[in-house]
Protein backbone atom coordinates (compact mmCIF):
# COMPACT_ATOMS: atom_id res chain seq x y z
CA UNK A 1 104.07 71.21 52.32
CA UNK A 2 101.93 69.80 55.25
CA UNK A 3 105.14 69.62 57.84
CA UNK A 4 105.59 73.85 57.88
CA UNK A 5 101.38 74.11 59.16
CA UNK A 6 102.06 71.23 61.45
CA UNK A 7 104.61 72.64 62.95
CA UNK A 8 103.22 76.51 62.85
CA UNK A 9 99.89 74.58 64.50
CA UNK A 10 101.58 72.70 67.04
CA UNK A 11 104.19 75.71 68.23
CA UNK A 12 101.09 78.46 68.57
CA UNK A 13 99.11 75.43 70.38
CA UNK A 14 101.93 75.65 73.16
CA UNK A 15 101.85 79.31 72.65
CA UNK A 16 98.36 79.25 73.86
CA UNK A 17 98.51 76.64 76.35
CA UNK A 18 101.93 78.43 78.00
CA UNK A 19 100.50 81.77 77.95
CA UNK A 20 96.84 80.29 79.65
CA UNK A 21 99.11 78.34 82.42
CA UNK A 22 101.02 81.37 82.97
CA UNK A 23 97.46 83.83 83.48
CA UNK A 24 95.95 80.84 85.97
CA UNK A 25 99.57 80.94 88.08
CA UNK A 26 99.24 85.16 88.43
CA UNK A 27 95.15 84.74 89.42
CA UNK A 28 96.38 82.30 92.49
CA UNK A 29 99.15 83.84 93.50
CA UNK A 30 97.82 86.57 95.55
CA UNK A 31 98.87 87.57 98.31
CA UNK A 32 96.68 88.09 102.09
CA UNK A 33 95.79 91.92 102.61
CA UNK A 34 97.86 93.13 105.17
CA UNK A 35 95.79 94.12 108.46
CA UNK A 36 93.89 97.96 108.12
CA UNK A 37 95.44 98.89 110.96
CA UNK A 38 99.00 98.15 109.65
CA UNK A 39 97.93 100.29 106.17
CA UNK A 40 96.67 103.16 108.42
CA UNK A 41 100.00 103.43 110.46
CA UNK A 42 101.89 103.26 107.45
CA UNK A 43 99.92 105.81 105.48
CA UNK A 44 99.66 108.23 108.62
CA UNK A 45 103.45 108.01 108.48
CA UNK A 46 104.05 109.02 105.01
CA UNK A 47 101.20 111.60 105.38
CA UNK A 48 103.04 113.60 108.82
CA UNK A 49 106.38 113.62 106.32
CA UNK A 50 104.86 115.21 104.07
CA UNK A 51 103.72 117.86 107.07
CA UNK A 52 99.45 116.75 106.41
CA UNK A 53 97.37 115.70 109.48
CA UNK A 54 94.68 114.17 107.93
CA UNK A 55 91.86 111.62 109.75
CA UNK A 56 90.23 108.36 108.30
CA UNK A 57 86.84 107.72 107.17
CA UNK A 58 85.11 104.59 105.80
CA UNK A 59 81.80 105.75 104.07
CA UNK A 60 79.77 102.35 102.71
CA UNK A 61 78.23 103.04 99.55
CA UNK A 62 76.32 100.92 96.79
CA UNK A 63 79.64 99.43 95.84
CA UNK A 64 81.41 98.71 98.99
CA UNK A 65 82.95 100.80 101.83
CA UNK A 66 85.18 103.68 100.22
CA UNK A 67 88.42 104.95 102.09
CA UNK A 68 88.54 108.57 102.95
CA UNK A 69 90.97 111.32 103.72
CA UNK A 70 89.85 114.53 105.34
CA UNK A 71 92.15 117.39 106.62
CA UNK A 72 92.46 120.68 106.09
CA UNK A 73 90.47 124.05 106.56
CA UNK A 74 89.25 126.98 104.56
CA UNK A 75 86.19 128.09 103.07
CA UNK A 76 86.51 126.18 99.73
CA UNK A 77 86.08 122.10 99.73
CA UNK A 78 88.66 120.19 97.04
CA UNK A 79 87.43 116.30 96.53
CA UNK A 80 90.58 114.84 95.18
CA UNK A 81 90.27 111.37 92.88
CA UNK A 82 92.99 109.49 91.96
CA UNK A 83 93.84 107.41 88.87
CA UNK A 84 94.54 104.15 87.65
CA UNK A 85 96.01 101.69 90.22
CA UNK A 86 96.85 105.15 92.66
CA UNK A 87 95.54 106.03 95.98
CA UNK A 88 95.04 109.51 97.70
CA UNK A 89 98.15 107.98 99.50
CA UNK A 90 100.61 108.02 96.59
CA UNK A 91 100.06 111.95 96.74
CA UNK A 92 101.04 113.31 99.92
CA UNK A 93 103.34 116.11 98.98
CA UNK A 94 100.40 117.89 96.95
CA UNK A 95 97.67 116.81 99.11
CA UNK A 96 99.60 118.48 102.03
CA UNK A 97 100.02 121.98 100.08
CA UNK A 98 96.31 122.56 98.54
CA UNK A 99 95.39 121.56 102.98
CA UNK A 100 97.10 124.42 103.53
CA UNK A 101 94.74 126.75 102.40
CA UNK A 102 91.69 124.34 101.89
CA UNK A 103 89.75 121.77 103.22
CA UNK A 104 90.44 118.66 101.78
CA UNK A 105 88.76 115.26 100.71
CA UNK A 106 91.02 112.78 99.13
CA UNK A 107 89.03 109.65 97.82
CA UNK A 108 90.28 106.17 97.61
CA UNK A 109 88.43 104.78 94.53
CA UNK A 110 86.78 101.19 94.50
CA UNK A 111 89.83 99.02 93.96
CA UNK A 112 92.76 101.11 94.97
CA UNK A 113 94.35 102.30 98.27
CA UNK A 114 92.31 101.23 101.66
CA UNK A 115 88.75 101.13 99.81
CA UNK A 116 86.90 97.61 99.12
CA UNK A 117 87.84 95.60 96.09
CA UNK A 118 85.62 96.30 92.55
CA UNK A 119 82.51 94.75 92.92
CA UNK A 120 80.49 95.60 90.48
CA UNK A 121 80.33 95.15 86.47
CA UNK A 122 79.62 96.77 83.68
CA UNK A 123 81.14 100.00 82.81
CA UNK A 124 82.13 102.24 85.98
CA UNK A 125 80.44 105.60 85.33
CA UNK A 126 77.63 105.14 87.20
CA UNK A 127 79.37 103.60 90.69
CA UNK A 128 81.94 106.62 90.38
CA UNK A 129 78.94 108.85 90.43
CA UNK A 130 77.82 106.73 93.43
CA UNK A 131 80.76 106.85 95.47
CA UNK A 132 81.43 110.49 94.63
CA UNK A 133 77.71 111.44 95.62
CA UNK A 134 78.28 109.54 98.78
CA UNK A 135 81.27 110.15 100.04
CA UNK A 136 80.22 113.86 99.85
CA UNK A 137 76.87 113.48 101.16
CA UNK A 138 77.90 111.41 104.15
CA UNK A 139 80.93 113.86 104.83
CA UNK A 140 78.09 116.96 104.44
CA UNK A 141 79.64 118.68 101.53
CA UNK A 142 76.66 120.16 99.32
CA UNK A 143 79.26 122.24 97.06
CA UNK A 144 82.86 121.62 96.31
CA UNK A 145 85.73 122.10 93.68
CA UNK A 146 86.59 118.46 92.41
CA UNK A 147 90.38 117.29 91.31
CA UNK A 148 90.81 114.28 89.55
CA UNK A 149 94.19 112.57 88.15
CA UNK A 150 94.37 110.55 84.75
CA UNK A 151 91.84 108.07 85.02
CA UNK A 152 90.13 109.59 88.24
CA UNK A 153 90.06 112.44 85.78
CA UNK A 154 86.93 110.32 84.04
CA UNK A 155 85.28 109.94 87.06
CA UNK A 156 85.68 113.58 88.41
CA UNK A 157 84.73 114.73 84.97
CA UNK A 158 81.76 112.35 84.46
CA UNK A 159 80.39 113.74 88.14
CA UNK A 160 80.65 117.38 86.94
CA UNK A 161 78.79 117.18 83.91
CA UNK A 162 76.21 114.85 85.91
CA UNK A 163 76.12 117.37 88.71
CA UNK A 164 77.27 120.76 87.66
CA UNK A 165 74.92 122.37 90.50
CA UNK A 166 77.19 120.78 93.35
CA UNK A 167 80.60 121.71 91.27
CA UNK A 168 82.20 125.14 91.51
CA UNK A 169 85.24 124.03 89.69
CA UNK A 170 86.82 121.56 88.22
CA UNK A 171 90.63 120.39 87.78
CA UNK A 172 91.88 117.83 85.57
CA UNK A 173 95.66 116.31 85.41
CA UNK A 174 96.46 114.48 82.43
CA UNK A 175 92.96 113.02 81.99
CA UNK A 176 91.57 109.82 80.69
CA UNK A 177 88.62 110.68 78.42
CA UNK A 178 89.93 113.89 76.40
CA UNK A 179 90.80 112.03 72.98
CA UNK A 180 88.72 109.55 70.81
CA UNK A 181 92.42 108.25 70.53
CA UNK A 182 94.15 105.42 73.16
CA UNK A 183 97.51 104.66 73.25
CA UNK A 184 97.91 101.56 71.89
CA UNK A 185 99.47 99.89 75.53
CA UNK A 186 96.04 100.93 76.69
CA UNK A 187 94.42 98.62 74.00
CA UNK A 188 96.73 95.38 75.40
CA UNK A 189 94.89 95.47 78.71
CA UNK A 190 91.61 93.76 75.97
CA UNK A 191 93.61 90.57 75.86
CA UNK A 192 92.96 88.29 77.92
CA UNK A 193 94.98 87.89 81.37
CA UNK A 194 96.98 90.89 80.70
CA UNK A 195 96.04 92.65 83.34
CA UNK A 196 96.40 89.72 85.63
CA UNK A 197 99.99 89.04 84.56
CA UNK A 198 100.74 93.16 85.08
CA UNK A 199 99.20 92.88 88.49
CA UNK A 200 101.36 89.77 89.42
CA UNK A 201 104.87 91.61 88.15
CA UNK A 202 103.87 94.27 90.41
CA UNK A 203 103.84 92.29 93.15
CA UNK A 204 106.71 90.82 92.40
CA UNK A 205 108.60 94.06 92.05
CA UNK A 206 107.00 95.35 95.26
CA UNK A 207 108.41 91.85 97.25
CA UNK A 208 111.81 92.82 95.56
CA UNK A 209 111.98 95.99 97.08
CA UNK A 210 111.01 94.88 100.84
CA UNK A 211 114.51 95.16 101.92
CA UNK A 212 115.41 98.20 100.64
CA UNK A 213 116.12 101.04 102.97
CA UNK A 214 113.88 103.23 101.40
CA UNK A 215 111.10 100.92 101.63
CA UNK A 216 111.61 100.08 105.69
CA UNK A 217 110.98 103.82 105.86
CA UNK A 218 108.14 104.28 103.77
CA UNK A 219 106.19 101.26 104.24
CA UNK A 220 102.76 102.56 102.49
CA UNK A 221 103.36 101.67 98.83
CA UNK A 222 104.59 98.04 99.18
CA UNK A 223 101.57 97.34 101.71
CA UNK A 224 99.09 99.33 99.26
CA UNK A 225 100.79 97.02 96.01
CA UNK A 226 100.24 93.41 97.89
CA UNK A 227 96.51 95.16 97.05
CA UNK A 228 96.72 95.19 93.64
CA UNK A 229 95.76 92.96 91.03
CA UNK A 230 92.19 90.69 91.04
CA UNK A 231 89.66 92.83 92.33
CA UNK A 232 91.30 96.77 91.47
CA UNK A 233 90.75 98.98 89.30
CA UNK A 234 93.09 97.92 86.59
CA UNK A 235 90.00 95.51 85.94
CA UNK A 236 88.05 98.22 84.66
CA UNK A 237 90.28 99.73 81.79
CA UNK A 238 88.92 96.82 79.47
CA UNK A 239 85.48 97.65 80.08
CA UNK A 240 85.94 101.71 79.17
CA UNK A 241 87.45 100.35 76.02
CA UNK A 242 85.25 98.99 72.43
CA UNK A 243 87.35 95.86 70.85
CA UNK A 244 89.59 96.57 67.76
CA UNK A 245 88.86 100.47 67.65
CA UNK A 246 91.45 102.73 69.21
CA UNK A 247 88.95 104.81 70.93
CA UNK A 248 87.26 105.73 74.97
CA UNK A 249 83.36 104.19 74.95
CA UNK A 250 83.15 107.67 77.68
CA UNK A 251 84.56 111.00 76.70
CA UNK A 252 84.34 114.21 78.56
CA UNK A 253 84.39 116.39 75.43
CA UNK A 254 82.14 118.10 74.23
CA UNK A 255 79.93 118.04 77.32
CA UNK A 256 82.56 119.35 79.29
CA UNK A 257 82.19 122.76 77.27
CA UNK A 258 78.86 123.49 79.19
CA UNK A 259 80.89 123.98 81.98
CA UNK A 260 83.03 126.92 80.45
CA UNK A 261 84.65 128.99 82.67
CA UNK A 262 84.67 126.09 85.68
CA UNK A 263 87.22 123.69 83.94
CA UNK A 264 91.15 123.78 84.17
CA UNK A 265 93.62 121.16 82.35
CA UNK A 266 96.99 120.63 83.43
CA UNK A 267 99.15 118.53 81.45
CA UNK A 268 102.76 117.22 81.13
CA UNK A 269 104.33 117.62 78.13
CA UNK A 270 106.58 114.68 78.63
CA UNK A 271 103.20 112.44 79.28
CA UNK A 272 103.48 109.24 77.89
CA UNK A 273 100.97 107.03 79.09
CA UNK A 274 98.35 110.39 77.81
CA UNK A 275 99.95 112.02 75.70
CA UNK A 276 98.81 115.56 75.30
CA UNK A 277 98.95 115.37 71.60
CA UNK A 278 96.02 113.10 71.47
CA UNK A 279 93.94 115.99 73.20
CA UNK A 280 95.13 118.87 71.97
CA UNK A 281 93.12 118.94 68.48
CA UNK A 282 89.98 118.37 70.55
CA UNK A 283 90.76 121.16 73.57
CA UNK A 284 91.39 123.53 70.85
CA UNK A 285 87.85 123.32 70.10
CA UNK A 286 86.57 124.68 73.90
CA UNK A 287 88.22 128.41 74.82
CA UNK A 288 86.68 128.34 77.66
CA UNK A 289 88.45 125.52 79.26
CA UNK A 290 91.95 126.53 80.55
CA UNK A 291 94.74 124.54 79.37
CA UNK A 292 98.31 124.63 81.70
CA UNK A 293 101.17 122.84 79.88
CA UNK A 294 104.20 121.80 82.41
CA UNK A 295 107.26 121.25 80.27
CA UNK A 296 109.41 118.47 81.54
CA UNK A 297 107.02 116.93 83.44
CA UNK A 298 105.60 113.42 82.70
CA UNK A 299 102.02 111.63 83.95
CA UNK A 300 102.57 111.40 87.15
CA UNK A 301 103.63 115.20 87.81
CA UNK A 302 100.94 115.71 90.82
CA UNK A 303 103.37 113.57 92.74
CA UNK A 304 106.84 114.98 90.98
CA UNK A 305 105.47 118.40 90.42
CA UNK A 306 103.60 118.82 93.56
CA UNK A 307 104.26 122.92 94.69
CA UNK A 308 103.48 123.73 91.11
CA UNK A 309 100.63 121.81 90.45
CA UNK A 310 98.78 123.10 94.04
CA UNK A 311 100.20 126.86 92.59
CA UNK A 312 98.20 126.38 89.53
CA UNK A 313 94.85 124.91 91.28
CA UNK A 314 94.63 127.26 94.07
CA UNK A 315 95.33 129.88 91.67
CA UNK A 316 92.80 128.90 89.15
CA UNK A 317 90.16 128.03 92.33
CA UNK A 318 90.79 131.81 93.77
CA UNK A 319 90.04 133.59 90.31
């Protein structure tokens, strides 16, 4: 009766031990930032294919120096924020079309793209609020419509219900901070070294592809994912997270509603890492937001879907 626990004991003991030697291997085996200069060229590259001149700016805030895009002209501002392990980079089709009629400030968050590594704890609220204030302060922007992708939906949403005065509008694709529900892959990143080991097997895949063609000519995202891992942003997703409870510690809604009339939603139906269906119940609550549904589209339609997502927010930002 004794041999069966033995055996159970001794098999999750190397379970354990196996899993710990594999998290310590992924935290060492990081690989040296390439040179700024190197990620500029590259990014400037990708940026004139997609037809967008666009200059660099480093503005040092609180939490370390921030990576900015500006290009553009017109009489409205759009502050763009991208999500979860993105940069303004990994956008340049869209970013290129809304320039085209706007001026345009595309924010690398702490953690992602050209911007410092995470450097502060806690939960990020706050800091977003602190990079978004500066970046915009620094680039003399008093009032400005603000676009933020899936989790740079939370921080673009957080800001505007901080700081509704300096918001005319606001634009939110497929954001983090809609439901009380997370999908449960979201609720994996809580144990321990997951997000470690996720950050290591993107490096691997992004060392795979180095000899592709298509990565010779579009050097930007494998330069960008030797960046991630220790120190980005996927290190915050436990934080905005409570232990054993399927549910955001922030949430937009219902604060959100006080800015009626401001606040457009565009969605894919096809999301899976978001699913819309998680939302829904909770946006049918709040008329006065405007909800856009793109069928066949999945979460990362601002890069997929990029002349019909710009239709919709330059539409929305003109009315």
């Amino acid at each position: 009766m004794k041999r069966p626990k033995l055996d159970l004991a001794i098999g999750l003991g190397l379970t354990v031990c196996g899993y710990a030697a594999m998290w310590g291997w992924a935290r060492r085996a990081i690989a040296c930032d390439p040179p700024m200069a190197e990620l500029e060229s590259a990014l400037d590259q990708r940026l004139s294919v997609a037809g967008l001149a666009a200059s660099h700016r480093y503005v040092h805030t609180s939490v370390g120096r921030v990576h900015v895009l500006i290009g553009g002209a017109g009489e409205t501002t759009l502050l763009f924020v991208p999500g979860l392990g993105a940069s303004a980079g990994d956008f340049p089709e869209l970013l290129a079309l809304l320039a085209q009629r706007h001026r345009l400030v595309a924010i690398d968050l702490p953690g992602s793209g050209l911007s410092d590594a995470v450097a502060f704890k806690g939960h990020p609220g706050r800091p977003w609020n602190q990079v978004i204030s500066a970046v915009t302060d620094q680039v003399g922007i008093s009032e400005f419509a603000l676009i933020g992708h899936s989790l740079g939906g939370l921080a673009a949403g957080g800001f505007a219900i901080n700081h509704p005065e300096r918001v005319s509008g606001l634009v939110l694709l497929s954001p983090f901070g809609l439901s009380r529900r997370i999908p449960l892959h979201w609720n994996l990143s809580l144990v321990p070294g997951s997000m470690d080991l996720l950050a290591y097997s993107r490096r691997l895949a992004f060392a795979r592809s180095a000899g592709n063609e298509s990565a010779r000519s579009d050097r930007y995202p494998r330069l960008v994912g030797t960046r991630f891992g220790t120190g980005s942003d996927l290190n915050l997703v436990p934080r905005l997270l409570q232990p054993l409870r399927l549910r955001a510690e922030s949430e937009l809604l219902p604060a959100l509603g006080l800015l009626s009339g401001r606040v457009l939603v565009i969605w894919g139906i096809e999301d899976g890492q978001l699913p819309l269906r998680d939302a829904a119940p909770q946006l049918s609550y709040y008329p006065g937001i405007k909800l856009e549904v793109l069928e066949g589209a999945g979460h990362l339609f601002p890069a997929t879907q990029p002349e019909t997502t710009a239709g919709l927010i330059t539409d929305f930002l003109a009315a």
